[in-house]
Protein backbone atom coordinates (compact mmCIF):
# COMPACT_ATOMS: atom_id res chain seq x y z
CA UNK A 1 40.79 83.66 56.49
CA UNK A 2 41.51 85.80 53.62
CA UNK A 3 39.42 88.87 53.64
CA UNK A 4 37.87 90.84 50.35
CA UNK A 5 39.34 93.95 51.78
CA UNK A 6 42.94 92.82 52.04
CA UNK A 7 43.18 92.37 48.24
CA UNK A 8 44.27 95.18 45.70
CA UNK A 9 41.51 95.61 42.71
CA UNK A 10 43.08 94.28 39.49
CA UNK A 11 44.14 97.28 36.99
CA UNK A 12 41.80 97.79 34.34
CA UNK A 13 42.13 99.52 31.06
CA UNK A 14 40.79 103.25 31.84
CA UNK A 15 39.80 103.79 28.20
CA UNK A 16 37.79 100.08 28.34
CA UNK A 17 36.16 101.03 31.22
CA UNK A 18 35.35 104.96 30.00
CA UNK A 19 34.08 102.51 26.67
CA UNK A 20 31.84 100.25 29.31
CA UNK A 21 30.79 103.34 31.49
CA UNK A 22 29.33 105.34 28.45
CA UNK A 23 27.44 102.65 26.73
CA UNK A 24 26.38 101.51 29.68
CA UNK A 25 25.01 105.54 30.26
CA UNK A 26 23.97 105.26 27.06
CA UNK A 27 22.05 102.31 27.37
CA UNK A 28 19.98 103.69 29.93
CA UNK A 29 19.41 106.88 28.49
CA UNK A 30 17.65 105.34 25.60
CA UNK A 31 15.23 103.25 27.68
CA UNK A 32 12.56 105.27 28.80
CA UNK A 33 11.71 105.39 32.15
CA UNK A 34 8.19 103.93 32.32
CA UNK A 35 9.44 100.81 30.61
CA UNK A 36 9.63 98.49 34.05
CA UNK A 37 9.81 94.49 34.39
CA UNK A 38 10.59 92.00 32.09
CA UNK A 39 10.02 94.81 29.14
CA UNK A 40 12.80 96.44 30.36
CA UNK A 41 14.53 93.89 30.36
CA UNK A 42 13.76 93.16 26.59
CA UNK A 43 14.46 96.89 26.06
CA UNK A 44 18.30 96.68 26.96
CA UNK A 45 18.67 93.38 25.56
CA UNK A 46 17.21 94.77 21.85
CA UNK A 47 19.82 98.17 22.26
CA UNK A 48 22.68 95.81 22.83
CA UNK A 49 22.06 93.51 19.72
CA UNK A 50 22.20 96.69 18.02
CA UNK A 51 25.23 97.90 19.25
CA UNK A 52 28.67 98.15 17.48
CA UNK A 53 30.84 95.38 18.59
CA UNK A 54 33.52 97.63 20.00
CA UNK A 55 31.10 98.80 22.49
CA UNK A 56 29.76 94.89 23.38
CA UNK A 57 33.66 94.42 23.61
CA UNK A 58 34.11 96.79 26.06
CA UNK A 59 30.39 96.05 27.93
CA UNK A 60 31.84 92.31 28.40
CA UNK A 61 35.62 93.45 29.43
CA UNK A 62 34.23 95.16 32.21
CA UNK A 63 32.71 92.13 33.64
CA UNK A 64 35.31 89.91 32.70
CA UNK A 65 37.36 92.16 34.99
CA UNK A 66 35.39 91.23 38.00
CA UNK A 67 35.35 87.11 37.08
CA UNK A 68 38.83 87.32 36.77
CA UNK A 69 38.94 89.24 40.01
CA UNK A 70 38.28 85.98 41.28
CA UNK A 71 41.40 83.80 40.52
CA UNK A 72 42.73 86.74 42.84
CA UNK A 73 40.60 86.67 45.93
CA UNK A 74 40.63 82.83 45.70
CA UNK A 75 36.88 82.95 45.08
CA UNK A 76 34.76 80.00 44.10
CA UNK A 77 31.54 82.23 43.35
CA UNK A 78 30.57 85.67 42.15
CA UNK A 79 27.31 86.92 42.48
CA UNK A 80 25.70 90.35 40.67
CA UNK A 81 22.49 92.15 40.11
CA UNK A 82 19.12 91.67 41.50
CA UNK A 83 17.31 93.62 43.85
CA UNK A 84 19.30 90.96 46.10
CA UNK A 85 22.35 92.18 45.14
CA UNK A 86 22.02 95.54 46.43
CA UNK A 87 24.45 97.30 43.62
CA UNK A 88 27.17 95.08 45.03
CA UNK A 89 29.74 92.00 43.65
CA UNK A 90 29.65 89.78 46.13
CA UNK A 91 32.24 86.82 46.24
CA UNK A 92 32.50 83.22 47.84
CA UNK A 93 35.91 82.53 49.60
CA UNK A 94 36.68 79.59 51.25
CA UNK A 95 32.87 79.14 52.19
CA UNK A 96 32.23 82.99 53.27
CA UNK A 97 30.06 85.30 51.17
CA UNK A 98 30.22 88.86 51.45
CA UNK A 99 30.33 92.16 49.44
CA UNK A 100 33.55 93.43 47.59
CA UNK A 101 34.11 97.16 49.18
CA UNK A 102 36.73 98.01 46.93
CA UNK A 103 34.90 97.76 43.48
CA UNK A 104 32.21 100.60 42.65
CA UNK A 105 28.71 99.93 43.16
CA UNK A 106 26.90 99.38 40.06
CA UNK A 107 23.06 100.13 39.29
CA UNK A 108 20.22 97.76 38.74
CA UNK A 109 20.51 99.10 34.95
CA UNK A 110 24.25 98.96 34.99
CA UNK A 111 24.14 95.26 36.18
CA UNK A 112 21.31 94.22 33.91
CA UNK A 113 22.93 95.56 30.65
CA UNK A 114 26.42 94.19 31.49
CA UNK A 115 25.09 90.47 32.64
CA UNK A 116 22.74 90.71 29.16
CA UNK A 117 25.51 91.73 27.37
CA UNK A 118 27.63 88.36 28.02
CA UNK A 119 24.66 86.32 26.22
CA UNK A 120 23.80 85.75 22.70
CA UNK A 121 20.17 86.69 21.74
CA UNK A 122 18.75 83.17 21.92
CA UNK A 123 19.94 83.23 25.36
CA UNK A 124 18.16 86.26 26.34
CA UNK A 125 15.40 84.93 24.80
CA UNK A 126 15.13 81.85 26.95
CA UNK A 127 16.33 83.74 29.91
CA UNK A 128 12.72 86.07 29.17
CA UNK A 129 10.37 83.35 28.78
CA UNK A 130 12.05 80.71 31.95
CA UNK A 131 13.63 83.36 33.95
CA UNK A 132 16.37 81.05 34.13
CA UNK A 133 19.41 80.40 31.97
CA UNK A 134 22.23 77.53 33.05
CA UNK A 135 25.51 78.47 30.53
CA UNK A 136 29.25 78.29 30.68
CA UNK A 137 31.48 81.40 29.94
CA UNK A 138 35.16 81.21 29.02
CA UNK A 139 37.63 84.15 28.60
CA UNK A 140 41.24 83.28 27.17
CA UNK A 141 43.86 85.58 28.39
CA UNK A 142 47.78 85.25 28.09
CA UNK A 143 47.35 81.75 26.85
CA UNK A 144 45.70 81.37 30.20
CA UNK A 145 41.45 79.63 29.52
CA UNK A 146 39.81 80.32 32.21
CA UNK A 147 35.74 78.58 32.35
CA UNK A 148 32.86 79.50 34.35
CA UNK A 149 29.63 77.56 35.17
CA UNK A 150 26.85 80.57 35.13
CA UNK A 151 23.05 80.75 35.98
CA UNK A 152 21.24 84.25 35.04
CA UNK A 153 18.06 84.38 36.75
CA UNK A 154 15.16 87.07 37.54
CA UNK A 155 15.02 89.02 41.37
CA UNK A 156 12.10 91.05 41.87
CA UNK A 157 12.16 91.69 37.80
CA UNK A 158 16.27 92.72 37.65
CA UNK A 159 18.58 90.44 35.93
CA UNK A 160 20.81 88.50 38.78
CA UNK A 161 24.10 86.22 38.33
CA UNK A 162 26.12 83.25 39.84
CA UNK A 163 29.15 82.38 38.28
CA UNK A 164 31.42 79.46 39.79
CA UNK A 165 34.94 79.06 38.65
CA UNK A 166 36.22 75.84 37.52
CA UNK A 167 39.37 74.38 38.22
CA UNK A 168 41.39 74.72 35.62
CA UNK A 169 42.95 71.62 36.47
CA UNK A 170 41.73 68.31 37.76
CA UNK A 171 42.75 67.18 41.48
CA UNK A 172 44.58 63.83 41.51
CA UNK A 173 42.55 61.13 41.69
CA UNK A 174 44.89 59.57 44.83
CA UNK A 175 44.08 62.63 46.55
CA UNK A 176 40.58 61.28 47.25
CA UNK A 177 42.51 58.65 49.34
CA UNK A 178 39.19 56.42 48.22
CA UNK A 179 39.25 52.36 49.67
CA UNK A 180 40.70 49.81 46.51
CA UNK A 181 37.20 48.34 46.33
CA UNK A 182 35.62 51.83 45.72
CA UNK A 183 38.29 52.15 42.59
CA UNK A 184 37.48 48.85 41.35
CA UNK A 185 34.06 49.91 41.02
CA UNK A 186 34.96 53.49 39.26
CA UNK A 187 37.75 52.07 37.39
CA UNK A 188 36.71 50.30 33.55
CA UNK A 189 39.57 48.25 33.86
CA UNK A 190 37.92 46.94 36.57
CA UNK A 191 33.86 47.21 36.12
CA UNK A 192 32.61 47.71 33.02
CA UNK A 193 28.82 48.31 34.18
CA UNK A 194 26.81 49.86 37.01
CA UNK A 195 26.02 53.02 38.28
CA UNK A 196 27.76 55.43 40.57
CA UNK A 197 26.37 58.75 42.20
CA UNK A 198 28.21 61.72 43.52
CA UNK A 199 25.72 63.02 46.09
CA UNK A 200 25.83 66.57 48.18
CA UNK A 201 24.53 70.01 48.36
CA UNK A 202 25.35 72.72 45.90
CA UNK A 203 28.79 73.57 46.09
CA UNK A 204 30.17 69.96 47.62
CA UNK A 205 32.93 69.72 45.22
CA UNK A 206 30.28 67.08 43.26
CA UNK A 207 31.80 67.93 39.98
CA UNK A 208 35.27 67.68 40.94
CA UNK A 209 35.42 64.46 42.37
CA UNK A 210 33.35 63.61 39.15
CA UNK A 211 36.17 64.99 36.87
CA UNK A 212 38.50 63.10 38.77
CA UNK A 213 36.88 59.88 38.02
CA UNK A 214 36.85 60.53 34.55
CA UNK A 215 40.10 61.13 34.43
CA UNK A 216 41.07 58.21 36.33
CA UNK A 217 39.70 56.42 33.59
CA UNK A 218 41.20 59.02 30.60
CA UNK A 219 44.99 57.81 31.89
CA UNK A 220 44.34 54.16 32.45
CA UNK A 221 41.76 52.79 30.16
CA UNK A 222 41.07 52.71 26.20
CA UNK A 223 37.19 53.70 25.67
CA UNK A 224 35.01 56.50 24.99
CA UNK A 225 33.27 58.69 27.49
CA UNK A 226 30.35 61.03 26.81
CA UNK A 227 29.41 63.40 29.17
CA UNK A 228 26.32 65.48 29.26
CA UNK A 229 26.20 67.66 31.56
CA UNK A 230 24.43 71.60 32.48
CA UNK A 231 26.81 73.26 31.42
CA UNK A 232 30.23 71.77 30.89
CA UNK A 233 32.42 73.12 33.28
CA UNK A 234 35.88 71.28 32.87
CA UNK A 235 37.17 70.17 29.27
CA UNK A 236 38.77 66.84 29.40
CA UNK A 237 41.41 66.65 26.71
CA UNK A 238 41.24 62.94 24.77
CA UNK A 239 43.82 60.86 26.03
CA UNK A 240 43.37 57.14 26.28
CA UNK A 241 39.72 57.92 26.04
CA UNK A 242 37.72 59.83 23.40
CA UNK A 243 35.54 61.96 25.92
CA UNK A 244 32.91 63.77 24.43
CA UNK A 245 31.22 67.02 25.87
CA UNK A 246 27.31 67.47 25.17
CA UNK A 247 26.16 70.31 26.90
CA UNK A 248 22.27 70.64 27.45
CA UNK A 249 20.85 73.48 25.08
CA UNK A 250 23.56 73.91 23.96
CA UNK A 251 24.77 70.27 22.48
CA UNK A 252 21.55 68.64 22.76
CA UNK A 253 17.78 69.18 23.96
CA UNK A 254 18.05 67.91 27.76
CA UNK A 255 19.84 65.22 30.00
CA UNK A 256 17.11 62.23 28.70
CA UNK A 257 17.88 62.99 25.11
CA UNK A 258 22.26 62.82 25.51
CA UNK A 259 21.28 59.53 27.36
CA UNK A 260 19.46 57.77 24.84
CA UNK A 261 21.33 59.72 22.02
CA UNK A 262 24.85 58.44 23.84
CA UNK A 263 23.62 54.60 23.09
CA UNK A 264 24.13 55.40 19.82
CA UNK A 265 27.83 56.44 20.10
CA UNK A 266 29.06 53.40 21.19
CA UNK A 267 30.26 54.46 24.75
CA UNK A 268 31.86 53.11 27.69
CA UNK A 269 31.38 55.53 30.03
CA UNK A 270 28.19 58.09 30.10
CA UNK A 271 28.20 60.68 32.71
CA UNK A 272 24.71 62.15 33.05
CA UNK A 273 25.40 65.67 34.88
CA UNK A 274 22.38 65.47 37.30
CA UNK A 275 19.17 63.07 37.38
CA UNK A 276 16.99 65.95 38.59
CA UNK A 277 13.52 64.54 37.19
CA UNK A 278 11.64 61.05 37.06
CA UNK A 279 12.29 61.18 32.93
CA UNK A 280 16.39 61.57 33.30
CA UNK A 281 15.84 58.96 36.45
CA UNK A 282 14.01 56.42 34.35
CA UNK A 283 16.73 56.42 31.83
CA UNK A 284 19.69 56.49 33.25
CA UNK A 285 18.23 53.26 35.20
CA UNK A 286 17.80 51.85 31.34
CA UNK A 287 20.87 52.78 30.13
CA UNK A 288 22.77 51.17 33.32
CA UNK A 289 20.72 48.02 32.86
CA UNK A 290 21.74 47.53 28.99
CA UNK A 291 25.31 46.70 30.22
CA UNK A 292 27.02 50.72 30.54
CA UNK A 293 28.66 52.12 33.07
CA UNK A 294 26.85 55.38 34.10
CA UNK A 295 28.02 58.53 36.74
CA UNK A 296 25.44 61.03 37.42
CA UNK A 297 24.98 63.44 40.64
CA UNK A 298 22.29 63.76 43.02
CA UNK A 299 21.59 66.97 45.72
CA UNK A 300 21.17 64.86 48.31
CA UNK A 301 23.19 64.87 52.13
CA UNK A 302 23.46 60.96 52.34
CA UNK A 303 23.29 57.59 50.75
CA UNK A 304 20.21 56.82 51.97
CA UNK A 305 18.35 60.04 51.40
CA UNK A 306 20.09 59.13 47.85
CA UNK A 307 18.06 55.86 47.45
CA UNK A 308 14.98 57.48 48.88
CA UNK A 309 15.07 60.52 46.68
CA UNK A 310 15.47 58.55 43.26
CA UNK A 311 12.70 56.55 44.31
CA UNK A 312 10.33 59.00 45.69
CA UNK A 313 10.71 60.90 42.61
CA UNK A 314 8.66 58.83 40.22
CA UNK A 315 4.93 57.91 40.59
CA UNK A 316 3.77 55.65 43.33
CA UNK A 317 3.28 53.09 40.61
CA UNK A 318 6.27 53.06 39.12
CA UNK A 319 8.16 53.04 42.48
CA UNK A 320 8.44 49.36 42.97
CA UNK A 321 9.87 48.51 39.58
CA UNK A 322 12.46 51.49 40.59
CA UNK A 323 13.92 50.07 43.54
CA UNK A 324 13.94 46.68 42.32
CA UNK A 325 16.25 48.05 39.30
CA UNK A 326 18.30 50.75 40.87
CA UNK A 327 19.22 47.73 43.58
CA UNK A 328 20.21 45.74 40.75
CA UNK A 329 22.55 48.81 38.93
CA UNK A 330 23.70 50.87 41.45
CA UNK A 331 27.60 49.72 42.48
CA UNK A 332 28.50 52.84 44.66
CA UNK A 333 27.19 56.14 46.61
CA UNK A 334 29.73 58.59 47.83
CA UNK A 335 27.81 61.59 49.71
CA UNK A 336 30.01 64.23 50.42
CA UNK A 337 30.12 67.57 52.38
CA UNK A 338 33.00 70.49 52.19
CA UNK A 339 33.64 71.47 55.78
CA UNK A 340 35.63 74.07 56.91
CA UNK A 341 38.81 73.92 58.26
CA UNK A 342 41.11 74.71 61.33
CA UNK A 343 43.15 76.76 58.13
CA UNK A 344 40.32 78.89 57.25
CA UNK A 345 39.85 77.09 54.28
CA UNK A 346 37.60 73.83 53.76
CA UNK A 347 38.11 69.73 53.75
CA UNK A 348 36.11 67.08 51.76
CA UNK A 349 34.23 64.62 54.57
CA UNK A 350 32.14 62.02 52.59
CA UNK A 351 29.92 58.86 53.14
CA UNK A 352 30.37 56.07 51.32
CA UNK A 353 28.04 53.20 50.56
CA UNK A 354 28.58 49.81 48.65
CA UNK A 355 26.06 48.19 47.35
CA UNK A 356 27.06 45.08 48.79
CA UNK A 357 24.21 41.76 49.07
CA UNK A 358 22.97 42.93 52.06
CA UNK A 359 22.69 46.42 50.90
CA UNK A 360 21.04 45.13 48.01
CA UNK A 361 19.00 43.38 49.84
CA UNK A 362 17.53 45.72 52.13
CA UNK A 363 17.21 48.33 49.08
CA UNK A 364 14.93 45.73 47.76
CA UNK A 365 12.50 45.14 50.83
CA UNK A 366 12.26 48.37 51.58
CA UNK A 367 14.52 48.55 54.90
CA UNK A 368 16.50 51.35 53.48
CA UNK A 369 16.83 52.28 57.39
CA UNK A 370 19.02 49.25 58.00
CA UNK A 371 21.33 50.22 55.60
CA UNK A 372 23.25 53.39 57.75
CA UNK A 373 24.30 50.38 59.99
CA UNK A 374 25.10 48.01 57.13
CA UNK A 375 27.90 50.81 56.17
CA UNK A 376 29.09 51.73 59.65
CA UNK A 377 30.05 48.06 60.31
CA UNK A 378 31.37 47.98 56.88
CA UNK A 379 34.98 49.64 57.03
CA UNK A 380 37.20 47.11 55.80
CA UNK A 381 35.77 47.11 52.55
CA UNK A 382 35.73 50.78 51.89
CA UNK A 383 32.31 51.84 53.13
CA UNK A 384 32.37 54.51 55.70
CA UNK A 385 29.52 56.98 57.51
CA UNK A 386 29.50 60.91 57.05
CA UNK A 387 29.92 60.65 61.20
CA UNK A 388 32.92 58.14 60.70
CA UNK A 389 34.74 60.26 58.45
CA UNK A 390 33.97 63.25 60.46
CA UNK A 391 35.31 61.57 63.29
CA UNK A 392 38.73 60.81 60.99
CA UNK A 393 38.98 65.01 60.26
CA UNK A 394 38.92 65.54 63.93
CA UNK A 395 41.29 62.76 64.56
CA UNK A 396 43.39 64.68 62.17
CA UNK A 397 43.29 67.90 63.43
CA UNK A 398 41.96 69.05 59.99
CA UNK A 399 38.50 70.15 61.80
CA UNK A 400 37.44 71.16 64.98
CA UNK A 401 34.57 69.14 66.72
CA UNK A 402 32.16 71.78 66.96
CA UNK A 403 32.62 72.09 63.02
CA UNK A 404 32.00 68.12 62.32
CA UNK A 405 28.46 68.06 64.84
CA UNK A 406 27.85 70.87 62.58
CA UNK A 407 27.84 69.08 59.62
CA UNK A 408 26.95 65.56 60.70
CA UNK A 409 23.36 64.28 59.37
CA UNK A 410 23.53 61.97 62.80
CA UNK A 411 23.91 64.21 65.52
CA UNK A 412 23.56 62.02 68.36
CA UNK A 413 25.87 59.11 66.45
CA UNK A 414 28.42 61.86 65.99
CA UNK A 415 28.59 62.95 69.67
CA UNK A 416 28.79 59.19 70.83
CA UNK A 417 31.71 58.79 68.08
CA UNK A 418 33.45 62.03 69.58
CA UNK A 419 32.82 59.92 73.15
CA UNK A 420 29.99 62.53 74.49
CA UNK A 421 32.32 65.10 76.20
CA UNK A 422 32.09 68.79 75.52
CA UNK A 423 32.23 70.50 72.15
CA UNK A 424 35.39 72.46 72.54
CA UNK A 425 36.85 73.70 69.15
């Protein structure tokens, strides 16, 4: 596995990073010292809207310098600032977070002003009175665009920051090696309604496989996609599709207002980012039903904590009418983990569920606990258990047994599957 260590620092500009160092001395010289908390906070963030932009220049090539670190180290994350952070950069590679040795330590100030200084003042703003901010950052260099997906957040009242990279291309849609039937049901050639969900922790490689399916349908099919999402991470170029990118706060107000704005627009496809409260829930359910075809993205570890989730989220009296409808809609659930690998790196293991009669059925009555059976038996037409597929990475050599109990959600299914003998790795 590739360590942080191993990797030479990328040369920076000495006089942009004397420029960076001395407003960021600056910076803190002005603030007096019994200014703590979110006032602080506001503090810096009022000195840098007054600064010259040469110096806001510099303030955000110094940080840029440790995103684009990344491409480097073969880093998915970077995290910054906080009391958490311990005046550290910390990177994510190939599943392992740790520290970055060979990059100076930076202040709680130092990291405050120079993760302030990459937003606009409406940003800070919101950032001060949610303590959260979801945005996407880009920086263009050598004809090179490179995007990030960003959250700024509050830890113990400093200013912290994740920033994933995103793929600056789009992985293959073959690559998923996904059953016909499954790309019938993504496909608009195929199915022009129904709703899919991409289901899995945070960092699962949800959005990926999401961008794949939208291109899938950008290279094959004439029709317009709209995608709201928080934030955008990949642009789709138009091809055979007009695919439009809404981004929430930034585009429009929230997911439920893209939704309901989208059936306006006269779209094919609408891709909802995440349906992360009963409101979005309700209407991408509406939406589906009026004859769209609809991809959105749950945080959930399998397909029936999927159907149990979207259900459990809205009132008791609502719940009923819920299943009832999301039985009707729903064509497909792919749950998917990112395990590691015998390389060092990490594989994609995933659970898929059609929403076949009898899966219908059973989401309908209520027997949602029938349903893990329903897909193990259900192979030969492209519906397969986390445990089956884990089984399949073994089988492979891709991932060592140990690894795939690790990540099964049915322990005792997986160790019957692996034929109950030892763990070895």
């Amino acid at each position: 596995m590739q360590q942080v260590d191993t990797v030479p620092p990328i040369l920076v500009d000495d006089e942009i990073l004397a420029k960076a160092r001395k407003s960021l001395d600056d910076l803190v010289t002005q603030t007096p010292a019994s200014l703590t908390g979110i006032e602080r906070q506001i503090f810096f963030g009022d000195l840098i809207e007054k600064l010259p932009l040469h110096n806001k220049a510099s303030l955000r090539a110094y940080l840029e310098y440790f995103l684009l670190r990344m491409a480097v180290l073969s880093a998915s994350d970077i995290d910054m600032g906080g009391y958490g952070g311990n005046e550290q950069i910390w990177y994510r590679i190939h599943g392992t977070k740790k520290p970055d040795p060979t990059v100076d330590r930076l202040s709680y100030d130092d990291t405050n002003i120079l993760i302030m200084s990459l937003l606009s003042a409406r940003q800070r703003q919101f950032l001060f009175e949610n303590k959260n901010l979801d945005f996407s950052y880009m920086i263009v260099r050598d004809g090179v665009m490179n995007r990030y997906r960003a959250d700024a957040y509050m830890d113990l009242d400093q200013v912290a920051l994740n920033m994933r990279a995103i793929n600056a291309t789009i992985r293959p849609y073959k690559t998923l090696e996904l059953h016909p039937n499954v790309t019938k049901i993504v496909s608009l050639a195929h199915t022009k309604e129904g709703m899919i969900l991409v289901t899995g922790i945070t960092g699962s490689g949800k959005s990926t496989t999401l961008d794949s399916m939208v291109d899938l349908n950008n290279q094959t099919v004439d029709g317009h996609v709209v995608i709201i999402a928080s934030p955008v991470e990949y642009v789709h170029a138009s091809n055979r599709c007009i695919v439009r990118h809404r981004e929430v706060g930034r585009d429009v107000m929230s997911f439920k207002d893209g939704a309901i704005q989208a059936l306006r627009q006269d779209p094919d496809v609408i891709i909802i980012g995440e349906m992360r409260d009963p409101d979005t829930i309700f209407t991408a359910l509406e939406i589906t039903d009026s004859g769209h075809k609809v991809f959105s993205t749950l945080h959930t570890a399998s397909a029936v904590e999927s159907i149990d989730r979207i259900i459990g989220e809205v009132p008791p009296t609502e719940q009923e009418r819920v299943r009832n409808r999301f039985a009707d809609v729903c064509r497909c659930v792919m749950s998917q983990k990112l395990v590691p690998s015998i390389d060092g790196r990490r594989v994609l293991a995933r659970e898929i569920m059609i929403v076949s009669p009898p899966v219908r059925a059973a989401i309908k009555n209520g027997n949602t606990g029938e349903i893990y059976q329903m897909i193990q038996e259900s192979g030969d037409v492209g519906m397969v258990t986390m445990e089956q597929d884990l089984k399949r990475l073994v089988g492979q050599k891709k991932i060592t047994i140990d690894a795939a109990m690790s990540y099964a959600n049915n322990k005792k299914r997986m160790h019957q599957l692996l034929g109950g003998g030892s763990l070895l790795t």
